[in-house]
PDB file of N, CA and C in Angstrom:
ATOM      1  N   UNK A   1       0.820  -1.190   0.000  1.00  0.00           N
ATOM      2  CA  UNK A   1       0.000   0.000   0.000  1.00  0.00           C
ATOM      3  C   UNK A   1       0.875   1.270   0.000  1.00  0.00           C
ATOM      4  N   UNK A   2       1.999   1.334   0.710  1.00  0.00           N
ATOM      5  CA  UNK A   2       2.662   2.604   0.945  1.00  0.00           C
ATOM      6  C   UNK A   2       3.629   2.300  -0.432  1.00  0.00           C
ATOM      7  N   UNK A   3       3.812   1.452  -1.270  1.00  0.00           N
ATOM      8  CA  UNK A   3       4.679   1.703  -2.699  1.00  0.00           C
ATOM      9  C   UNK A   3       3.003   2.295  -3.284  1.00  0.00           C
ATOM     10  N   UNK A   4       1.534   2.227  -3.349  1.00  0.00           N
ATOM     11  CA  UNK A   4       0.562   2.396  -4.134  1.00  0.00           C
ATOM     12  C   UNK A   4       0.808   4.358  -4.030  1.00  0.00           C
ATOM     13  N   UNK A   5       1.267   4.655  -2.760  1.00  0.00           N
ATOM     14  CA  UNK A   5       0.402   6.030  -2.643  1.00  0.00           C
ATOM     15  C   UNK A   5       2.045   6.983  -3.031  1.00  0.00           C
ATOM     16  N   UNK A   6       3.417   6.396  -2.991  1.00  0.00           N
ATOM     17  CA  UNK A   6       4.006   7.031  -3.095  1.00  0.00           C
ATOM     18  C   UNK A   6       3.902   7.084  -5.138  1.00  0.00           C
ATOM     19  N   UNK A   7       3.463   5.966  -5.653  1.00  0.00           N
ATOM     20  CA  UNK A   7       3.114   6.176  -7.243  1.00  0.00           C
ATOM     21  C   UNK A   7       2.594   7.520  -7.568  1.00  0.00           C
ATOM     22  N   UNK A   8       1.180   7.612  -6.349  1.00  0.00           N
ATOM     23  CA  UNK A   8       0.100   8.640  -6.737  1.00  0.00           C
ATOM     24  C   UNK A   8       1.106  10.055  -6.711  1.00  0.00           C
ATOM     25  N   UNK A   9       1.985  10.048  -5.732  1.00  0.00           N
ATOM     26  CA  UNK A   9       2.568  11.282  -5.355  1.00  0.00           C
ATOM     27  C   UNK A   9       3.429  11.992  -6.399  1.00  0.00           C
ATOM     28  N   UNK A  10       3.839  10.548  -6.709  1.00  0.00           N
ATOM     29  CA  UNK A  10       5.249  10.787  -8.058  1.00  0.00           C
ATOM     30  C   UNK A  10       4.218  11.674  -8.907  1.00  0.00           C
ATOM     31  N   UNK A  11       2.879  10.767  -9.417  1.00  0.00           N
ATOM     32  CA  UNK A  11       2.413  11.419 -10.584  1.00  0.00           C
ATOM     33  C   UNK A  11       1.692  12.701 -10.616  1.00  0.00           C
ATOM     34  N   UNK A  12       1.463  13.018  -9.103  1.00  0.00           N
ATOM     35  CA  UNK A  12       1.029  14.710  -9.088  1.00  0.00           C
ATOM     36  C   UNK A  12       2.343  15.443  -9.138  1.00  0.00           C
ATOM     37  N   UNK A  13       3.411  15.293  -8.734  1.00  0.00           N
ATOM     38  CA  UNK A  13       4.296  16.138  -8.855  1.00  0.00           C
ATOM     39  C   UNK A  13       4.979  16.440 -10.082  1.00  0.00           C
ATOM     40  N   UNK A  14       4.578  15.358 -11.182  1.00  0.00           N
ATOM     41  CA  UNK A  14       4.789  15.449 -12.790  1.00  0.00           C
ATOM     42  C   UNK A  14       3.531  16.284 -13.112  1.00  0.00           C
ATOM     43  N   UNK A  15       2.752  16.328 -13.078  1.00  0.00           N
ATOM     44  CA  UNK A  15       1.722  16.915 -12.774  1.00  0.00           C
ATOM     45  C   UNK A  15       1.143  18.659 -12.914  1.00  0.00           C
ATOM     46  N   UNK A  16       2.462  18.825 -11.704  1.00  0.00           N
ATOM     47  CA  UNK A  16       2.580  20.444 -11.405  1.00  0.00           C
ATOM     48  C   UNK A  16       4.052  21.174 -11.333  1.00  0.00           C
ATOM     49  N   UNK A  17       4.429  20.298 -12.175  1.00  0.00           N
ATOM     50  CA  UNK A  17       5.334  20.877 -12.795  1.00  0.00           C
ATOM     51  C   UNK A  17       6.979  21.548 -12.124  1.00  0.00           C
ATOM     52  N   UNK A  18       7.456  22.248 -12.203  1.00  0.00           N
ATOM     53  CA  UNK A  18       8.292  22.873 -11.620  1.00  0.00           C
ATOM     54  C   UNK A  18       8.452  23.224 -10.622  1.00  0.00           C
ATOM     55  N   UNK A  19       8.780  22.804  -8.719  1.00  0.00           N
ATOM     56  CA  UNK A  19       8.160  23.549  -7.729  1.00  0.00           C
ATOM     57  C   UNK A  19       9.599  24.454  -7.063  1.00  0.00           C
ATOM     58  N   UNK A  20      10.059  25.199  -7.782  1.00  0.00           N
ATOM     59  CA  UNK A  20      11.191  26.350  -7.570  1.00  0.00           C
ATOM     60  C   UNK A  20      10.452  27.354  -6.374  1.00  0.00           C
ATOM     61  N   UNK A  21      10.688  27.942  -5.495  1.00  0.00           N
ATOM     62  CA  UNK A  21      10.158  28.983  -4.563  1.00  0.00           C
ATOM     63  C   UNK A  21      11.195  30.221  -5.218  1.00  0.00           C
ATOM     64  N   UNK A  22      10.354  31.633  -4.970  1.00  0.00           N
ATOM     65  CA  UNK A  22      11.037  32.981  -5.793  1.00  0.00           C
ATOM     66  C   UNK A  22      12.582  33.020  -5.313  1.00  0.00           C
ATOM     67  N   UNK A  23      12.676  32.389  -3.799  1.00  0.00           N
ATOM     68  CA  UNK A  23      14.245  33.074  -3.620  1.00  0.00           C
ATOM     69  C   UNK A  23      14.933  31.805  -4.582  1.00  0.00           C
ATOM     70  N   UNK A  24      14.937  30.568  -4.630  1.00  0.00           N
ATOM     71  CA  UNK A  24      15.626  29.858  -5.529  1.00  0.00           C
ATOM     72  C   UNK A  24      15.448  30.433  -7.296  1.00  0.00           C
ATOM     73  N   UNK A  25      14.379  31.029  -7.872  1.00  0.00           N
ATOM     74  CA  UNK A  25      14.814  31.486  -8.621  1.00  0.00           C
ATOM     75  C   UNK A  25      15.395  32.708  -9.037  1.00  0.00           C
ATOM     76  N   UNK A  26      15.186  33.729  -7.890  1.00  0.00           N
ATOM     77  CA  UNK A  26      16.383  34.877  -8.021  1.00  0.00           C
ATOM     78  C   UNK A  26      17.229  34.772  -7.855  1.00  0.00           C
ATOM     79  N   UNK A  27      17.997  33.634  -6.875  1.00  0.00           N
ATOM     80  CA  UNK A  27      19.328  33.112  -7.045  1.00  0.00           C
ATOM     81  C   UNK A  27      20.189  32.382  -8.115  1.00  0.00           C
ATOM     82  N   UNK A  28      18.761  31.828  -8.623  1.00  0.00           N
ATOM     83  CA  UNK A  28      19.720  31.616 -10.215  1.00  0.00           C
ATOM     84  C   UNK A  28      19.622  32.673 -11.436  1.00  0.00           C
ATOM     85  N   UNK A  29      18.794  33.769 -10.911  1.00  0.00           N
ATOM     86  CA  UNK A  29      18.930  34.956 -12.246  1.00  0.00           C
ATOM     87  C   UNK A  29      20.542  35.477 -11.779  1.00  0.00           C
ATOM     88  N   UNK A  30      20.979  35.700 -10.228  1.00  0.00           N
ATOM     89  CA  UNK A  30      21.815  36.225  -9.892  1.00  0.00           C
ATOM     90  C   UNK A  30      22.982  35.695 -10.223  1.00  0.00           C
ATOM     91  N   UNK A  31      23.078  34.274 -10.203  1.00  0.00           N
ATOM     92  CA  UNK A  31      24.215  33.288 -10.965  1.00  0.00           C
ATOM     93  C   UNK A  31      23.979  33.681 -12.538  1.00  0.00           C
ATOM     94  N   UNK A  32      23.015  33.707 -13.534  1.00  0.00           N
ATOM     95  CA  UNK A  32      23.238  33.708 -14.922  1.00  0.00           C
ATOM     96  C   UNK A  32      23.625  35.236 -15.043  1.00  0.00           C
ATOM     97  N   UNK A  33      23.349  36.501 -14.430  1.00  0.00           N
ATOM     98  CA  UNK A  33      23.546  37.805 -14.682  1.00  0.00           C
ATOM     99  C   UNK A  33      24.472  38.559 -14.088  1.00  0.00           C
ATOM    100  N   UNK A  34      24.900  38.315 -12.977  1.00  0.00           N
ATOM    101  CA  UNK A  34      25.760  39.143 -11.869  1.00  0.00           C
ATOM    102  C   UNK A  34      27.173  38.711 -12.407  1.00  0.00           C
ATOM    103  N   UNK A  35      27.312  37.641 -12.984  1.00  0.00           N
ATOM    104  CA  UNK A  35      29.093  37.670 -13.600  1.00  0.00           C
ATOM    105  C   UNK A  35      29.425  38.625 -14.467  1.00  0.00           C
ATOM    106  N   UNK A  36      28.344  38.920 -15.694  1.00  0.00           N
ATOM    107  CA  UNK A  36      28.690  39.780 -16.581  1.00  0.00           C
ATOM    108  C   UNK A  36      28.573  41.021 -16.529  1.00  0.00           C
ATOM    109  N   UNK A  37      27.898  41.717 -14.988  1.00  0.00           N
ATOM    110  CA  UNK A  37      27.781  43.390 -15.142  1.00  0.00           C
ATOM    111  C   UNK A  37      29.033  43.883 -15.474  1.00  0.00           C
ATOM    112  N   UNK A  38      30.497  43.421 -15.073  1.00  0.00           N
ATOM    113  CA  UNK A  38      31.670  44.223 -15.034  1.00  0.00           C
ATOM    114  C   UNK A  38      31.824  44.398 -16.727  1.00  0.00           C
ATOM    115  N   UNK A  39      31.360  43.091 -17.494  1.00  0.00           N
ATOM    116  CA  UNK A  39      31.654  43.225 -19.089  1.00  0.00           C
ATOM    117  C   UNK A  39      30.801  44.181 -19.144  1.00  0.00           C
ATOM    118  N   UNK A  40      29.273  44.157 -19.170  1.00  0.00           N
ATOM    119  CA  UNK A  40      28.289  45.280 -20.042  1.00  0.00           C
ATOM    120  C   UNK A  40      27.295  45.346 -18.908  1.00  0.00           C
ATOM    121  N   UNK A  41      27.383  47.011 -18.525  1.00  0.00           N
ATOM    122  CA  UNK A  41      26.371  46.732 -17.405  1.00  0.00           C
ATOM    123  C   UNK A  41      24.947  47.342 -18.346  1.00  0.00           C
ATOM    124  N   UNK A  42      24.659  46.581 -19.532  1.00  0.00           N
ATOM    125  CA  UNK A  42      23.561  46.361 -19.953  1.00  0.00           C
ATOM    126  C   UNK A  42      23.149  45.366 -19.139  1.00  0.00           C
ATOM    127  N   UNK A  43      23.674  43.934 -18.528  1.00  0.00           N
ATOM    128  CA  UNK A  43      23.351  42.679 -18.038  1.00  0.00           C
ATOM    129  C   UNK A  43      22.610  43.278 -16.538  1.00  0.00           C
ATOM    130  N   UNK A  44      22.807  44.388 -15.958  1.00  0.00           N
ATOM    131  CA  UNK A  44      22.438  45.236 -14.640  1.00  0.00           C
ATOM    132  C   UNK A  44      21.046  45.429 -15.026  1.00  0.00           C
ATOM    133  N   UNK A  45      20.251  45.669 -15.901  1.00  0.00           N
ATOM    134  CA  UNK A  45      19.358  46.091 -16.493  1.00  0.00           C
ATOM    135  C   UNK A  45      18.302  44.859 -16.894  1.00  0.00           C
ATOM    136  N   UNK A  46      18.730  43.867 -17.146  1.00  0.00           N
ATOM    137  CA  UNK A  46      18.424  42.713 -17.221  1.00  0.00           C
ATOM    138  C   UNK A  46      18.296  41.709 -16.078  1.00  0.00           C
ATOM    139  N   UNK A  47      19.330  42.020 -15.110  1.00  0.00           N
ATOM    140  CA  UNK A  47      18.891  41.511 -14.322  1.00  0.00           C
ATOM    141  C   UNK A  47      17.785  41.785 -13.326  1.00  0.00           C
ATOM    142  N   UNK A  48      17.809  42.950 -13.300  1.00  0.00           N
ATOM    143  CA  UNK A  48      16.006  43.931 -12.467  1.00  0.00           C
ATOM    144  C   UNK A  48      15.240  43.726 -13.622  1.00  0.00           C
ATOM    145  N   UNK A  49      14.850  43.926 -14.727  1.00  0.00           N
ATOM    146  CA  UNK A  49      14.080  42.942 -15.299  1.00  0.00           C
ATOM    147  C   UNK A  49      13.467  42.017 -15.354  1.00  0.00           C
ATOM    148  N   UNK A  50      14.455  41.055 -14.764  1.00  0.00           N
ATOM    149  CA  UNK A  50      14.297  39.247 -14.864  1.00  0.00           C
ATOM    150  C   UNK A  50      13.675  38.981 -13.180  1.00  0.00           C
ATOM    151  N   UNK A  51      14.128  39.864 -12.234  1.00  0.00           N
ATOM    152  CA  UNK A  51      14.015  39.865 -11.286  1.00  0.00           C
ATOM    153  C   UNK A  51      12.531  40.608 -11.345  1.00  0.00           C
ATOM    154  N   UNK A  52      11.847  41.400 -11.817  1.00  0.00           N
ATOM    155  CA  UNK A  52      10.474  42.212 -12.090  1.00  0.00           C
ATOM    156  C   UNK A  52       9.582  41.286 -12.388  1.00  0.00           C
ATOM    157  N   UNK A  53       9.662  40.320 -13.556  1.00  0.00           N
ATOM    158  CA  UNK A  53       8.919  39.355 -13.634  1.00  0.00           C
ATOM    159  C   UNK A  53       8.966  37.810 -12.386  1.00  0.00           C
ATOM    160  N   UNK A  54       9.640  38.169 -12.224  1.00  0.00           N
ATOM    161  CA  UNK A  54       9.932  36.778 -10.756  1.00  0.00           C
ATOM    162  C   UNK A  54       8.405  37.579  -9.300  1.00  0.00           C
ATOM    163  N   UNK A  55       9.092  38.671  -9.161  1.00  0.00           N
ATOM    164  CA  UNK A  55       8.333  39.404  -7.955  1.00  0.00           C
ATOM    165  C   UNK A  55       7.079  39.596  -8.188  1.00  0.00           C
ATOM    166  N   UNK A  56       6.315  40.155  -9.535  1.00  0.00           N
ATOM    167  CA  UNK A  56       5.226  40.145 -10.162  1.00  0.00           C
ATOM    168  C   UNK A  56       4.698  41.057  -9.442  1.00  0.00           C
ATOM    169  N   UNK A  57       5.953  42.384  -8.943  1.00  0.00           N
ATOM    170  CA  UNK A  57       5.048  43.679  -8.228  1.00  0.00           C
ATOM    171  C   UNK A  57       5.553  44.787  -8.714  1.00  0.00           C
ATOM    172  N   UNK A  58       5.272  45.615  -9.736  1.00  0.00           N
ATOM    173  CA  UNK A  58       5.772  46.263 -10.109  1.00  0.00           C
ATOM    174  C   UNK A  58       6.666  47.405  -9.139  1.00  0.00           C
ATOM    175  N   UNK A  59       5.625  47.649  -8.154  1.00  0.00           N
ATOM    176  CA  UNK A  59       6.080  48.737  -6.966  1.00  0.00           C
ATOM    177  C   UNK A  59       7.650  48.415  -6.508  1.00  0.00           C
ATOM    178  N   UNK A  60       7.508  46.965  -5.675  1.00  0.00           N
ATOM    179  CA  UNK A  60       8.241  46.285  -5.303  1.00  0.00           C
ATOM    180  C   UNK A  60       9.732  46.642  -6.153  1.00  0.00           C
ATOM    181  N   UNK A  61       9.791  45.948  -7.162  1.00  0.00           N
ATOM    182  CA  UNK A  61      10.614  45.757  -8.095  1.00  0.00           C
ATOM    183  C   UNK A  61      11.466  47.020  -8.214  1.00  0.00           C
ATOM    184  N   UNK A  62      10.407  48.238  -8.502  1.00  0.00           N
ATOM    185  CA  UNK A  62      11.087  49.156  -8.787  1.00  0.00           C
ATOM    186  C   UNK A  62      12.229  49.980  -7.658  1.00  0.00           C
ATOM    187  N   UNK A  63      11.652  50.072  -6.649  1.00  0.00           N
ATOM    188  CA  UNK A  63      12.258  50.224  -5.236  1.00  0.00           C
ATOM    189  C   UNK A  63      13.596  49.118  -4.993  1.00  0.00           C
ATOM    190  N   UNK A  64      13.186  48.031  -5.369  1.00  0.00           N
ATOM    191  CA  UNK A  64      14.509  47.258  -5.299  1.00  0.00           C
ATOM    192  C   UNK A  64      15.473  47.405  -6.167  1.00  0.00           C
ATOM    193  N   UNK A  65      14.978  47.838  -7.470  1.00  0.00           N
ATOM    194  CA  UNK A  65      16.382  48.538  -8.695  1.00  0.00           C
ATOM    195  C   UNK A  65      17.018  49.254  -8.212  1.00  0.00           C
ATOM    196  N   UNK A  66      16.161  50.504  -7.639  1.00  0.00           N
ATOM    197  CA  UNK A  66      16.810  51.854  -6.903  1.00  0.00           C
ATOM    198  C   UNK A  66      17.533  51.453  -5.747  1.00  0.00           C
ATOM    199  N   UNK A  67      17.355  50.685  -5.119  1.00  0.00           N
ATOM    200  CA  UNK A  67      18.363  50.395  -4.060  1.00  0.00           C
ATOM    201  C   UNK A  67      19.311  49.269  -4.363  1.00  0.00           C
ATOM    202  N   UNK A  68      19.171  48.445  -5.679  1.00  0.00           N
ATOM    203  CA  UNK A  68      20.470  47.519  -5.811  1.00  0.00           C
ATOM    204  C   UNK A  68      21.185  48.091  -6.928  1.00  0.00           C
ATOM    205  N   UNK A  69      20.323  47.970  -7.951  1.00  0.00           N
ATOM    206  CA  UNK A  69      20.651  48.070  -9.278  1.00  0.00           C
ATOM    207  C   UNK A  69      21.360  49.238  -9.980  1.00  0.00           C
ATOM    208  N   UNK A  70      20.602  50.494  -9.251  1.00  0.00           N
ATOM    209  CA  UNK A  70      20.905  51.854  -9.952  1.00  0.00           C
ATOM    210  C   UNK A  70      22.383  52.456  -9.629  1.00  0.00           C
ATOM    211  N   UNK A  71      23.110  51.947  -8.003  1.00  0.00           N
ATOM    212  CA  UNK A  71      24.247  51.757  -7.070  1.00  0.00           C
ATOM    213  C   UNK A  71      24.946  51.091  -8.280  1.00  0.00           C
ATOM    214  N   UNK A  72      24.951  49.705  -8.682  1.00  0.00           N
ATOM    215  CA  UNK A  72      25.863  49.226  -9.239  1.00  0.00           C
ATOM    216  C   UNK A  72      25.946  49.509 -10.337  1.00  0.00           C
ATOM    217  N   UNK A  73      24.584  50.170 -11.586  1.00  0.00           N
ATOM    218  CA  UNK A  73      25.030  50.739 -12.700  1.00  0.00           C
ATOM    219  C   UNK A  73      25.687  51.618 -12.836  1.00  0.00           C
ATOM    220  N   UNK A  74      25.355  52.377 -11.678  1.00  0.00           N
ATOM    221  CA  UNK A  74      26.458  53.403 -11.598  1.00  0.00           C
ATOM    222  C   UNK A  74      27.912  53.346 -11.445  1.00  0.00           C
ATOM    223  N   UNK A  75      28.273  52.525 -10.577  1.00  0.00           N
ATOM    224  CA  UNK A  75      29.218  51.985 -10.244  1.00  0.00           C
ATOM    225  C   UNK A  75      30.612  51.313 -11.790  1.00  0.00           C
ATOM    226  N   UNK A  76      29.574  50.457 -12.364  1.00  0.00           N
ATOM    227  CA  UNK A  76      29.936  50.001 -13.434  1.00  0.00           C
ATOM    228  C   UNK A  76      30.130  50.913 -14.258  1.00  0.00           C
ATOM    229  N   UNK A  77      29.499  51.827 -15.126  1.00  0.00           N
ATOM    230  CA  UNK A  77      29.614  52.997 -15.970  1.00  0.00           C
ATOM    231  C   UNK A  77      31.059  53.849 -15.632  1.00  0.00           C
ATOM    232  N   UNK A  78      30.913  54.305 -14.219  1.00  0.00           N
ATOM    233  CA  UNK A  78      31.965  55.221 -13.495  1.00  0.00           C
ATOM    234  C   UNK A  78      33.182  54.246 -13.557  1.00  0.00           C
ATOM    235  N   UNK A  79      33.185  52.821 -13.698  1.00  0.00           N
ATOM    236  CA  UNK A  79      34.832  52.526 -13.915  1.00  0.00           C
ATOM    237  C   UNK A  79      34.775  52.234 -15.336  1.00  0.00           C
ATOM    238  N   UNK A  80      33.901  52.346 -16.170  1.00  0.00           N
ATOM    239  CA  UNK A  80      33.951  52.073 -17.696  1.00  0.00           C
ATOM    240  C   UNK A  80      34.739  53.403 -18.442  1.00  0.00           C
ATOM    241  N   UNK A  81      34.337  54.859 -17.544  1.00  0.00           N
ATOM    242  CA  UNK A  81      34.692  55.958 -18.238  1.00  0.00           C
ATOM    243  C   UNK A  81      36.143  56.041 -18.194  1.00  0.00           C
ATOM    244  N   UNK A  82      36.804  55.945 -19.340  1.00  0.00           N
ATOM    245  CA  UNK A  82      38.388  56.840 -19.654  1.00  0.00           C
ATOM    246  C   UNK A  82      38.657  57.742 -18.960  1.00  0.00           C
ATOM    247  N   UNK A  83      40.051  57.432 -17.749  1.00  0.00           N
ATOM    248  CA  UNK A  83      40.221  58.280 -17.192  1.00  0.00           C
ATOM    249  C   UNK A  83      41.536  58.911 -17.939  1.00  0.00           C
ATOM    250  N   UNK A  84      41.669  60.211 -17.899  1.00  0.00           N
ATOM    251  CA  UNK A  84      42.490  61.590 -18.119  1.00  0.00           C
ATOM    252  C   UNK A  84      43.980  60.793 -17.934  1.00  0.00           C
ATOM    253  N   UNK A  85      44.476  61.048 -18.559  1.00  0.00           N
ATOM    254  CA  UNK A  85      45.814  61.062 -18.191  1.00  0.00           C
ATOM    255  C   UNK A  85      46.813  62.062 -17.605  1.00  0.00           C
ATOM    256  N   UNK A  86      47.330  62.100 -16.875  1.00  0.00           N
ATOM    257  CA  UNK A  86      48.255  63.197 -16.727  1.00  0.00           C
ATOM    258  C   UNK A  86      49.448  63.449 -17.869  1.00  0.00           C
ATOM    259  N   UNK A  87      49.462  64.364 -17.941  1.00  0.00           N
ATOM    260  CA  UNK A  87      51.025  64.708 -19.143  1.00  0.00           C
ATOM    261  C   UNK A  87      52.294  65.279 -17.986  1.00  0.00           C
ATOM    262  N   UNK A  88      53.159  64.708 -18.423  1.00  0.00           N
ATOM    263  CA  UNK A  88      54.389  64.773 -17.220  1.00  0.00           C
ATOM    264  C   UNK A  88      54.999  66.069 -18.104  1.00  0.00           C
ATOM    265  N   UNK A  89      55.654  67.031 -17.592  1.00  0.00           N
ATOM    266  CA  UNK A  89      56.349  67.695 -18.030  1.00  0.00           C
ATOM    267  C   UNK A  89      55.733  69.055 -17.915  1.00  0.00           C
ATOM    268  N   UNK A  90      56.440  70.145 -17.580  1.00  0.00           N
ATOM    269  CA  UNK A  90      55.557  71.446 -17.521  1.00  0.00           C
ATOM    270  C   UNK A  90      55.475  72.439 -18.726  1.00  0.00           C
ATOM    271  N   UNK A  91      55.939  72.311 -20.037  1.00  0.00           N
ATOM    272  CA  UNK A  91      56.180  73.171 -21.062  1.00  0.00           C
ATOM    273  C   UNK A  91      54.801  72.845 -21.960  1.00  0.00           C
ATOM    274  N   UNK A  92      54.579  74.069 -22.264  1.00  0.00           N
ATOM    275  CA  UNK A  92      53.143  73.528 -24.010  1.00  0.00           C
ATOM    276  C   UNK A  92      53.791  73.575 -24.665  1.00  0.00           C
ATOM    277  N   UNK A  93      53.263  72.582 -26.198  1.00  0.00           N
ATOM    278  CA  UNK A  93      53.745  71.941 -27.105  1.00  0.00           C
ATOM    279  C   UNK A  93      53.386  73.261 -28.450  1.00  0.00           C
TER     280      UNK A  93
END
């Protein structure tokens, strides 16, 4: 009897499909997206995105960009920009 009901169990859980909870899947948006902000922090943008549709609150979401996302785009951009060089020597050319 207890091999009959663990059958039934198997076949509801084929059933319904995928049972991920939100923090296991923001932890894997954070593994597929958070390596590449330093290459293109287009991927920063994508990842509050990916993370927007996970939360399914727009409010939410947006408040959480501004406090994770907007920090590190910034962040990223500000070491992307060409910094100045100094010219050694005191005479103009």
């Amino acid at each position: 009897m207890a091999a009959a009901r663990r059958k039934r169990r198997h076949t509801k859980r084929e059933k319904r499909g995928f049972d991920f909870t939100k923090g296991q899947v923001n932890r894997l948006i954070d593994v597929l997206f958070h390596r590449h902000f330093r290459r293109n922090p287009d991927f920063i943008l994508l990842d509050g995105l990916a993370h927007a549709i996970v939360e399914d609150d727009l409010e939410l979401s947006i408040r959480k960009f501004a406090k994770y996302g907007v920090p590190a785009l910034l962040k990223e951009t500000e070491r992307k920009k060409p910094r100045k060089r100094k010219r050694r020597g005191g005479g103009s050319r």
